[in-house]
Protein backbone atom coordinates (compact mmCIF):
# COMPACT_ATOMS: atom_id res chain seq x y z
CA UNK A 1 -5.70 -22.56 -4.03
CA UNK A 2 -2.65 -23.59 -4.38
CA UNK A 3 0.86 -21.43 -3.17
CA UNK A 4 1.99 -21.32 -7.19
CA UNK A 5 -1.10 -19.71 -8.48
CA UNK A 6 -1.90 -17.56 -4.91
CA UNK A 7 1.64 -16.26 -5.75
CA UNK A 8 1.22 -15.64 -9.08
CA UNK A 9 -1.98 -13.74 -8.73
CA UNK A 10 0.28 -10.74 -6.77
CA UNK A 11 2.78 -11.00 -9.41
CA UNK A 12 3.45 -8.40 -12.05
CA UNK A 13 3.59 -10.68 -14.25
CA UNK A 14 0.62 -12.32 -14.82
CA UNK A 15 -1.44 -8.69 -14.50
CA UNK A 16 -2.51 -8.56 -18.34
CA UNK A 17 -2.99 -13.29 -18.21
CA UNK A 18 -6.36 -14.50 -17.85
CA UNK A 19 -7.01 -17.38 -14.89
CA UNK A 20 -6.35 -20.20 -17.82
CA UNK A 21 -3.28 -18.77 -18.17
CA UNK A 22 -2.00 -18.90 -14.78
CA UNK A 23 -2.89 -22.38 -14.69
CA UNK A 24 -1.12 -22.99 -18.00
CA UNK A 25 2.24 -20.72 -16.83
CA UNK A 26 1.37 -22.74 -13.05
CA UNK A 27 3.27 -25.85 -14.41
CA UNK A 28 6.32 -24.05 -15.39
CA UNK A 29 7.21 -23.25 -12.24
CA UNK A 30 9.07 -25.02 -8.81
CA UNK A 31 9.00 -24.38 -4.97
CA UNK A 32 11.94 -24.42 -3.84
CA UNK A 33 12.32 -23.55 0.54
CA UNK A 34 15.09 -21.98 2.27
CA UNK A 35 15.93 -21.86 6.05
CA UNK A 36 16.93 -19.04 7.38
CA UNK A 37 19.56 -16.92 6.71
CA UNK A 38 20.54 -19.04 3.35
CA UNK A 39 21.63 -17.44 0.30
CA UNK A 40 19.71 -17.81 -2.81
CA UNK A 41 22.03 -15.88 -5.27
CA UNK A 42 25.58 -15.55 -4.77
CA UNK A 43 27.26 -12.66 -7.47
CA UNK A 44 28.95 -14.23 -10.05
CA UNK A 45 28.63 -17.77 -9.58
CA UNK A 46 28.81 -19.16 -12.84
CA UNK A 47 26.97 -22.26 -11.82
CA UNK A 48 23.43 -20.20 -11.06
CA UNK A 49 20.86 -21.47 -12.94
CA UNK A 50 19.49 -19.22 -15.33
CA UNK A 51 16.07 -18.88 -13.28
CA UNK A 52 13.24 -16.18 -12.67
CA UNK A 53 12.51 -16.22 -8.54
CA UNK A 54 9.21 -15.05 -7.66
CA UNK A 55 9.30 -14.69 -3.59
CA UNK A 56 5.88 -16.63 -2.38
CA UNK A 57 6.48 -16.52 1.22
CA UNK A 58 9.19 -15.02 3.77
CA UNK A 59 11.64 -12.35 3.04
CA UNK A 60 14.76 -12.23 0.85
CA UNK A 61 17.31 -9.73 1.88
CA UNK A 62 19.47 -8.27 -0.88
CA UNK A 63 23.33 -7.24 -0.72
CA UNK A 64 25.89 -5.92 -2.53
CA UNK A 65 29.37 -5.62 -1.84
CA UNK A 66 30.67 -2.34 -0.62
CA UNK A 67 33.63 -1.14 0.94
CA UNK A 68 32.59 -2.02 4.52
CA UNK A 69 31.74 -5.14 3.46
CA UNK A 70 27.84 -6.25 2.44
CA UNK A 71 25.03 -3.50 2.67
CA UNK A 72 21.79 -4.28 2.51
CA UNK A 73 19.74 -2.23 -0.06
CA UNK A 74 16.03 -3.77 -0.49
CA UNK A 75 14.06 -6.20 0.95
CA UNK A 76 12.12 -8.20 -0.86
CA UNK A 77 7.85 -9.18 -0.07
CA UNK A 78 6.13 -11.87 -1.67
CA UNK A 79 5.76 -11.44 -5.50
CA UNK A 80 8.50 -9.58 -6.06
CA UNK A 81 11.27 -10.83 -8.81
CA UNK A 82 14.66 -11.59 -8.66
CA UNK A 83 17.41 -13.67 -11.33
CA UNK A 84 15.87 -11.36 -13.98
CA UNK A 85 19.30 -10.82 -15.34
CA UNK A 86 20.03 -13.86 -16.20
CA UNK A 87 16.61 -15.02 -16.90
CA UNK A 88 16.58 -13.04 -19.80
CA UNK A 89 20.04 -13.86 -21.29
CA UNK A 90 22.57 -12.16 -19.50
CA UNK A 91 25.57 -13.88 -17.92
CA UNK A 92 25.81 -14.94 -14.36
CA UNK A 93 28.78 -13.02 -13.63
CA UNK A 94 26.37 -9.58 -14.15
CA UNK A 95 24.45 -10.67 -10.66
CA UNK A 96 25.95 -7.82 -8.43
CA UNK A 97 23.63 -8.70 -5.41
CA UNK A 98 23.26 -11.06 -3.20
CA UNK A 99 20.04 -12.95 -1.55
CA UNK A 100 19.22 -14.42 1.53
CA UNK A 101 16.33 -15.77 2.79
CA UNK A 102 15.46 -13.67 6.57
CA UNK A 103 13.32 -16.59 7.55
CA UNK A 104 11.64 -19.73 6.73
CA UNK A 105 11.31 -19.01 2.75
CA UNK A 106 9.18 -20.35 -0.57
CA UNK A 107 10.22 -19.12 -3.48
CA UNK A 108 9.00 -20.43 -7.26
CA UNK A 109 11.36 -20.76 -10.04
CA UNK A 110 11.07 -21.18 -13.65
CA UNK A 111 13.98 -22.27 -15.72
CA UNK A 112 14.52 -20.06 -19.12
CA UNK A 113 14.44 -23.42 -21.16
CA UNK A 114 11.19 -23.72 -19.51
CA UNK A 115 9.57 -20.13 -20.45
CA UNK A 116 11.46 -20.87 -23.88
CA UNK A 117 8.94 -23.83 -24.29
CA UNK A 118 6.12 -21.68 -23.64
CA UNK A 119 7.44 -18.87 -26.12
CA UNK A 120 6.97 -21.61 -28.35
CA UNK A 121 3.55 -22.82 -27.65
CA UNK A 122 1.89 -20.29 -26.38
CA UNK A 123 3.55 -17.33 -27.44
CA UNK A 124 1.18 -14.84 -26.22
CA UNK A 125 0.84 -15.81 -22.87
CA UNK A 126 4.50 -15.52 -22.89
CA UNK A 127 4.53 -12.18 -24.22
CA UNK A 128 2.16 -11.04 -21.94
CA UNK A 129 4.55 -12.49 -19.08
CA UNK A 130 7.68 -10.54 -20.36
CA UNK A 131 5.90 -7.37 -20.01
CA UNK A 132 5.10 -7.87 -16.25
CA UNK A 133 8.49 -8.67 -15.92
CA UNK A 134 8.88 -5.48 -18.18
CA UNK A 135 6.55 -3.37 -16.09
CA UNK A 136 8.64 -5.06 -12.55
CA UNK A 137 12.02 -3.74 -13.95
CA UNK A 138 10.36 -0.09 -14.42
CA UNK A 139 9.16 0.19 -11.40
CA UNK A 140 12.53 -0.37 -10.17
CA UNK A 141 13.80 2.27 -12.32
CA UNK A 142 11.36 4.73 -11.18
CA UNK A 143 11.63 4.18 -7.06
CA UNK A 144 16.19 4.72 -8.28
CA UNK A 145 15.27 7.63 -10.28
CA UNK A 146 13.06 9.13 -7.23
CA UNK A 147 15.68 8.40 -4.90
CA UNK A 148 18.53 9.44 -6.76
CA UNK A 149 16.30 12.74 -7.08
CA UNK A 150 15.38 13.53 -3.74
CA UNK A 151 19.45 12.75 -3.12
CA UNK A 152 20.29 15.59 -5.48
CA UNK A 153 17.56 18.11 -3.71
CA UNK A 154 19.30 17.08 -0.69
CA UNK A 155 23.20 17.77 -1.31
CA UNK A 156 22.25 21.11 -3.98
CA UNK A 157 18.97 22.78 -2.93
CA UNK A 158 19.63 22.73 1.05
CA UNK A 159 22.75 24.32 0.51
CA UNK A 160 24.40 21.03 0.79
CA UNK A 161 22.77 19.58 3.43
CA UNK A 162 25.62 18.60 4.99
C-alpha cells in the first residue's frame, strides 16, 4: 500500500470511513519530507498555510516558548495531528507551538480549500473526518485534564509535596 493510505489507516480520522473512502480522502492529501531537526510550524507566522499535518513517518518534536527559552512538551508518533488550529479556521497567529522534525520525516498535508471541496462533494465522508479530528482534540483534552489532576493530588493531598 501506499504511505498516504498506510498512514491514514492509524489515523483518528478516518476510524468511522470505509476503505473507498480513504481512497477518495487519499487524493486530498501531500507528502511533504523534512531533514532533521527542521521546523514544520513556526508560532505566529502569518504565512503558514492553513494545513492539517498527519505525521506518517519520523518524529515531530513540539515547543513552546517559556521563560528559559523553548520546552519541549509532546512528541509526536505517526498519525498523530498537528495545524488543527488553523485547519479549522483559526488564525495563524493562535499556533503557540512549535515543530520540528527529530529525524528524517514524512508528513501528509491537506489544504482547508482542499477538505472544503470535499465538504462539498462528499459531505459525509467529510463529516465523518471532522469527528476524528473531533475525537484527536479530546483525547488531548483528557491526557491535560489527567495531568493537570494528578498535579493537583501532588501539591494538595501530599501535604504539598514539596
Amino acid at each position: 500500500m501506499s504511505l498516504v493510505i498506510d498512514t491514514l489507516r492509524i489515523s483518528t480520522i478516518t476510524e468511522e470511513l470505509t476503505d473507498a473512502e480513504i481512497e477518495i480522502i487519499e487524493g486530498l492529501f501531500d507528502v511533504l519530507s523534512y531533514k532533521s531537526g527542521e521546523m514544520i510550524v513556526q508560532p505566529g507566522d502569518n504565512k503558514q498555510p492553513d494545513n492539517l499535518y498527519i505525521l506518517a513517518q519520523g518524529e515531530i518534536q513540539v515547543k513552546i516558548q517559556s521563560s528559559d527559552g523553548e520546552t519541549e512538551i509532546h512528541v509526536l508518533k505517526p498519525g498523530d495531528l498537528a495545524g488543527i488550529i488553523t485547519f479549522v479556521g483559526g488564525a495563524p497567529s493562535h499556533h503557540s507551538a512549535a515543530l520540528y522534525s527529530i529525524s528524517e520525516t514524512k508528513v501528509l498535508s491537506m489544504s482547508s480549500a482542499k477538505f472544503d471541496a470535499l465538504v462539498c462533494s462528499r459531505p459525509m465522508t467529510a463529516h465523518k473526518v471532522m469527528r476524528g479530528i473531533v475525537r484527536y482534540v479530546h483525547g488531548i483534552v483528557r491526557h491535560m485534564n489527567a495531568k493537570s489532576s494528578e498535579l493537583k493530588n501532588y501539591i494538595y493531598r501530599n501535604s504539598g509535596g514539596y
